[in-house]
N, C-alpha and C. Protein backbone atom coordinates (compact mmCIF):
# COMPACT_ATOMS: atom_id res chain seq x y z
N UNK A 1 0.84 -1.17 0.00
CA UNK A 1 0.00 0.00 0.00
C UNK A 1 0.89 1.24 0.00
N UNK A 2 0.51 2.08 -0.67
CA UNK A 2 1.54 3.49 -1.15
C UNK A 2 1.07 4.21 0.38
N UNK A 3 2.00 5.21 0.58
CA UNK A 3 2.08 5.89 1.90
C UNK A 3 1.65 7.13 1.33
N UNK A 4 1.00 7.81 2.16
CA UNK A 4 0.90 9.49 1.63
C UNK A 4 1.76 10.11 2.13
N UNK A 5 2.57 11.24 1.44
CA UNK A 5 3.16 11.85 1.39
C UNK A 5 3.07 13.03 2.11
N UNK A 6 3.14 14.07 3.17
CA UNK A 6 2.32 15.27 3.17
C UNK A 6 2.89 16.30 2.28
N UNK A 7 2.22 17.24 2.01
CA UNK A 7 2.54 18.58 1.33
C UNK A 7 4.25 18.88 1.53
N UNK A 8 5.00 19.32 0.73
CA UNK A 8 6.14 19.65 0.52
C UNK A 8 5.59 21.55 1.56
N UNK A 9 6.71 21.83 2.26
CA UNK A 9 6.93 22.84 2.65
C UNK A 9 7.25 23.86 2.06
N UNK A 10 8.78 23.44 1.20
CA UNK A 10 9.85 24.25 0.65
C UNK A 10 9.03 23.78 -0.96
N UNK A 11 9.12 24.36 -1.92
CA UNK A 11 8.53 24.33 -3.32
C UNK A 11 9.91 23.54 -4.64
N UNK A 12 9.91 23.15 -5.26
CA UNK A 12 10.73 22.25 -5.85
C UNK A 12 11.06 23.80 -7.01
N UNK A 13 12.92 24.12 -6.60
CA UNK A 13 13.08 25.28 -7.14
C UNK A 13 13.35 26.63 -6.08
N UNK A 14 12.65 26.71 -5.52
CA UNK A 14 12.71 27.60 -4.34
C UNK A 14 14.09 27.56 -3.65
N UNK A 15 15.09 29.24 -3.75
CA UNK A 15 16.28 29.02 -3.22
C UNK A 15 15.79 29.18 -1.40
N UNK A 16 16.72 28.64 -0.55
CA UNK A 16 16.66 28.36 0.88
C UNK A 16 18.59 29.22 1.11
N UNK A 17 18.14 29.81 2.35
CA UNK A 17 19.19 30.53 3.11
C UNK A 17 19.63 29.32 4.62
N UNK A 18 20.73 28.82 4.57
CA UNK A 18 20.57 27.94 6.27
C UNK A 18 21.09 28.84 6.81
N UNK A 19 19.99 29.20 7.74
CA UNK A 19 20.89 30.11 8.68
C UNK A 19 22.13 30.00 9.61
N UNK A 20 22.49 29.08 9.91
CA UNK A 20 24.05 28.55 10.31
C UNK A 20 24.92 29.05 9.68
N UNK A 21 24.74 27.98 8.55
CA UNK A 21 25.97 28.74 7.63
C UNK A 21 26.22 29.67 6.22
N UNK A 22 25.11 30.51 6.36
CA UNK A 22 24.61 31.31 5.53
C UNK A 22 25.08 31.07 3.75
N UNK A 23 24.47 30.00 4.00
CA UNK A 23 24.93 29.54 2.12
C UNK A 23 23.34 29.05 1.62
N UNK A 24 23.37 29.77 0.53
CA UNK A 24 21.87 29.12 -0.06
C UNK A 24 22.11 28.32 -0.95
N UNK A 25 20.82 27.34 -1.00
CA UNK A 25 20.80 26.32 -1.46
C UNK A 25 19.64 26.15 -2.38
N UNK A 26 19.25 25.14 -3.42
CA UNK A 26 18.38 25.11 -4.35
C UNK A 26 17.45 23.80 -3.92
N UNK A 27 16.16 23.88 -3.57
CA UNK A 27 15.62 22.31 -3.49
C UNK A 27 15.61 21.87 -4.96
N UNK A 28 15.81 20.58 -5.17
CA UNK A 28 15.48 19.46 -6.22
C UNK A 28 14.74 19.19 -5.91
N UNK A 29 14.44 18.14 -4.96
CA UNK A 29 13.03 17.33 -4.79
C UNK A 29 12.44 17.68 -3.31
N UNK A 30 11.04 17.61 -3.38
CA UNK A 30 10.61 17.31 -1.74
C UNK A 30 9.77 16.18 -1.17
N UNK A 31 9.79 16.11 0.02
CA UNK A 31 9.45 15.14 0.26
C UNK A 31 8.17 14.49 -0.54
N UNK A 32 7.70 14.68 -1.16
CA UNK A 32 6.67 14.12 -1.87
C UNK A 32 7.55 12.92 -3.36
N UNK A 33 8.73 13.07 -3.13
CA UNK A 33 9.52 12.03 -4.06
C UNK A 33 10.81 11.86 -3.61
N UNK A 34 10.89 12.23 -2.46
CA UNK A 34 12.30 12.06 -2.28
C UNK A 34 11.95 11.63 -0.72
N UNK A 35 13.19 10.65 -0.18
CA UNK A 35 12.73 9.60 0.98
C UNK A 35 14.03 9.26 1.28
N UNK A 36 14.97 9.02 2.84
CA UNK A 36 15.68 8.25 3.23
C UNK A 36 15.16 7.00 3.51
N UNK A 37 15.78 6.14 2.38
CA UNK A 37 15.55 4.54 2.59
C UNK A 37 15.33 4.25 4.06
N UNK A 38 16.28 4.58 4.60
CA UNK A 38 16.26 3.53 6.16
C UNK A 38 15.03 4.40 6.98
N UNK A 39 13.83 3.64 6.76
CA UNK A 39 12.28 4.60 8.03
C UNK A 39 11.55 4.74 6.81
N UNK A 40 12.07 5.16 5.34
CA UNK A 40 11.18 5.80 4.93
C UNK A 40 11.07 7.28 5.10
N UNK A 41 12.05 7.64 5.32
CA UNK A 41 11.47 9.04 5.83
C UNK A 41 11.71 10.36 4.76
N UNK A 42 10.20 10.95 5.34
CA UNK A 42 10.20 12.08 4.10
C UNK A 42 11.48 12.95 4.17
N UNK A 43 11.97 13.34 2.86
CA UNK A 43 12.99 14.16 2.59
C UNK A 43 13.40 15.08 1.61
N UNK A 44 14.01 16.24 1.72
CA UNK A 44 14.26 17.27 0.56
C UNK A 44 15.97 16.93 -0.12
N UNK A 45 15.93 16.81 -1.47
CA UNK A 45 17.27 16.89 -1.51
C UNK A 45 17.63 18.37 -2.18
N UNK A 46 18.60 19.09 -2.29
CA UNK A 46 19.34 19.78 -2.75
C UNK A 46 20.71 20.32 -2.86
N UNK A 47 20.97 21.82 -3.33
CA UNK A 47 22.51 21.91 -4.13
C UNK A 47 22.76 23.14 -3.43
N UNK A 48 24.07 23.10 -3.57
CA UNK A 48 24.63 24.81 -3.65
C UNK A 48 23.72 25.43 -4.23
N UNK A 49 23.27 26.70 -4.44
CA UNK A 49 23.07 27.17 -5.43
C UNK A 49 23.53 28.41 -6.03
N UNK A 50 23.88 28.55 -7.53
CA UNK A 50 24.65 29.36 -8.58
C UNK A 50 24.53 30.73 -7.67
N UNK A 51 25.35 31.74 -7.67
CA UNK A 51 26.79 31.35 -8.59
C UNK A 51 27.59 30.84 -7.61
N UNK A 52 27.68 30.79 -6.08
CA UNK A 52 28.81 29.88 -4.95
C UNK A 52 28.36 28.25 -5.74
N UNK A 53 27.42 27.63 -6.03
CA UNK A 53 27.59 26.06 -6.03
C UNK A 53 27.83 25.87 -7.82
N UNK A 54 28.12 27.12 -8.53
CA UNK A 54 28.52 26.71 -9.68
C UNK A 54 29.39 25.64 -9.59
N UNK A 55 29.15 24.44 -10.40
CA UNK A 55 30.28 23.33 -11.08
C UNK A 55 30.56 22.43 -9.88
N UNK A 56 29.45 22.52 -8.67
CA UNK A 56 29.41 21.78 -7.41
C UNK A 56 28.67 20.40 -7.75
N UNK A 57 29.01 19.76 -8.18
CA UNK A 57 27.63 18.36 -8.30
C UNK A 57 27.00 17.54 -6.89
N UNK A 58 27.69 18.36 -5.92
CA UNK A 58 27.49 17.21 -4.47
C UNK A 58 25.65 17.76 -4.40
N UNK A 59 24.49 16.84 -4.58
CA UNK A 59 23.27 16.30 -4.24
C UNK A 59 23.48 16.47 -2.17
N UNK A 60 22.77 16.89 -1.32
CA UNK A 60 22.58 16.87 -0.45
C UNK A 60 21.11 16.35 -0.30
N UNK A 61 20.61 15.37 1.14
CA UNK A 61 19.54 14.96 1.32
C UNK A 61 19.23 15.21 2.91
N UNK A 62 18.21 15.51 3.29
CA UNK A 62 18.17 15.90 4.86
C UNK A 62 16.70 15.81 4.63
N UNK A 63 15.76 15.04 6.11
CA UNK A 63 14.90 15.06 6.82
C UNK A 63 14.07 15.95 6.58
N UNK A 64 12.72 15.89 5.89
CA UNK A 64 12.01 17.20 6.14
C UNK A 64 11.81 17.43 7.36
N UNK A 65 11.51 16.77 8.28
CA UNK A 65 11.64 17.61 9.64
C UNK A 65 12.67 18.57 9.99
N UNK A 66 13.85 18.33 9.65
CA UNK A 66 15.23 19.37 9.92
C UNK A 66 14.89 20.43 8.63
N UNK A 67 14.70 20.02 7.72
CA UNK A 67 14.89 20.72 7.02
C UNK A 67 13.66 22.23 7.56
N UNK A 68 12.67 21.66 7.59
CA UNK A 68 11.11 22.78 7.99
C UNK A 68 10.97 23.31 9.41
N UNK A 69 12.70 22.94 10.44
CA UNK A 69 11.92 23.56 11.85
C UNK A 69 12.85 24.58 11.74
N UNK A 70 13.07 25.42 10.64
CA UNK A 70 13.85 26.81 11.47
C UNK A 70 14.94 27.07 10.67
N UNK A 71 15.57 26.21 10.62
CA UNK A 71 17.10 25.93 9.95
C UNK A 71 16.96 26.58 8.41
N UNK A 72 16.60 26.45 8.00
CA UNK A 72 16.23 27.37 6.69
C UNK A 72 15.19 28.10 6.51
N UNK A 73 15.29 28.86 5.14
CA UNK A 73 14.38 30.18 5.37
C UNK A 73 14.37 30.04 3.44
N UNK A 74 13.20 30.38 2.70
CA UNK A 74 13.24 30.86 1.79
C UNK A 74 13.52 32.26 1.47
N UNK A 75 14.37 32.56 0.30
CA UNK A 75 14.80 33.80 -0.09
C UNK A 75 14.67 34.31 -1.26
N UNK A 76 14.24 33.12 -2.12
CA UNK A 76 13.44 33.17 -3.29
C UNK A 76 12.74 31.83 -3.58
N UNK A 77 11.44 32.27 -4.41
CA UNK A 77 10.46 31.54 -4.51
C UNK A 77 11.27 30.78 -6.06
N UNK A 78 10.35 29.76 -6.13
CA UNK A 78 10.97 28.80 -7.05
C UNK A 78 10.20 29.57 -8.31
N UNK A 79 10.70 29.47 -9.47
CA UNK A 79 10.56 30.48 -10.76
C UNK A 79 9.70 29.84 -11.83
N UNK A 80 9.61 28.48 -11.70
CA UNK A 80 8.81 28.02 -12.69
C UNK A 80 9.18 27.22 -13.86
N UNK A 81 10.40 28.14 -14.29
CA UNK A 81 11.22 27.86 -15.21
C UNK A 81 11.38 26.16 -16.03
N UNK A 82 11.63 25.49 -16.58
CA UNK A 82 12.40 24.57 -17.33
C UNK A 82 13.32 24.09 -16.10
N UNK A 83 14.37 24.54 -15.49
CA UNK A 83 15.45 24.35 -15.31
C UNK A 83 15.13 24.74 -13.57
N UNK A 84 13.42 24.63 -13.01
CA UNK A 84 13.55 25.23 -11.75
C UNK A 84 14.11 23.99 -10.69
N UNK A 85 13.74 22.39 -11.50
CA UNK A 85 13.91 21.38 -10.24
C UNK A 85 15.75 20.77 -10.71
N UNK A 86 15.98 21.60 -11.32
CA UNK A 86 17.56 21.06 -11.47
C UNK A 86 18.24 21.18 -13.08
């Protein structure tokens, strides 16, 4: 039986600020397709994003729970574009 997913927080495209270490980042996927194998658990992956993660290929994956309590912040909305989920 398929699991439901809940609503993605962060928008697929949408740049994110972590406030720690003040580097923004691009979501690829959210939890609505993206999952840590071990639980199952819902997850966002994403990148550097242009122009600091130019020519960066490292994929990052983290917990939507970490990802949605605080730790990041949107700073721009995802654009729509062709090229918004990667």
């Amino acid at each position: 039986m398929a699991q439901m997913q809940p609503a993605s927080h962060f928008a697929v495209g949408a740049v994110l600020l972590h406030r720690k270490s003040a580097r923004r980042y691009q979501v690829l996927h959210g939890p609505d397709l993206c999952c840590i194998e071990a639980g199952r658990v819902p997850a966002y992956a994403y990148r550097l994003h242009a122009p600091e993660g130019a020519g960066d290929p490292m994929v990052w994956v983290r917990p939507a729970a970490e990802m949605e309590d605080g730790r990041f912040v949107v700073v721009a909305q995802a654009t729509g574009g062709a090229d918004a989920g990667g």
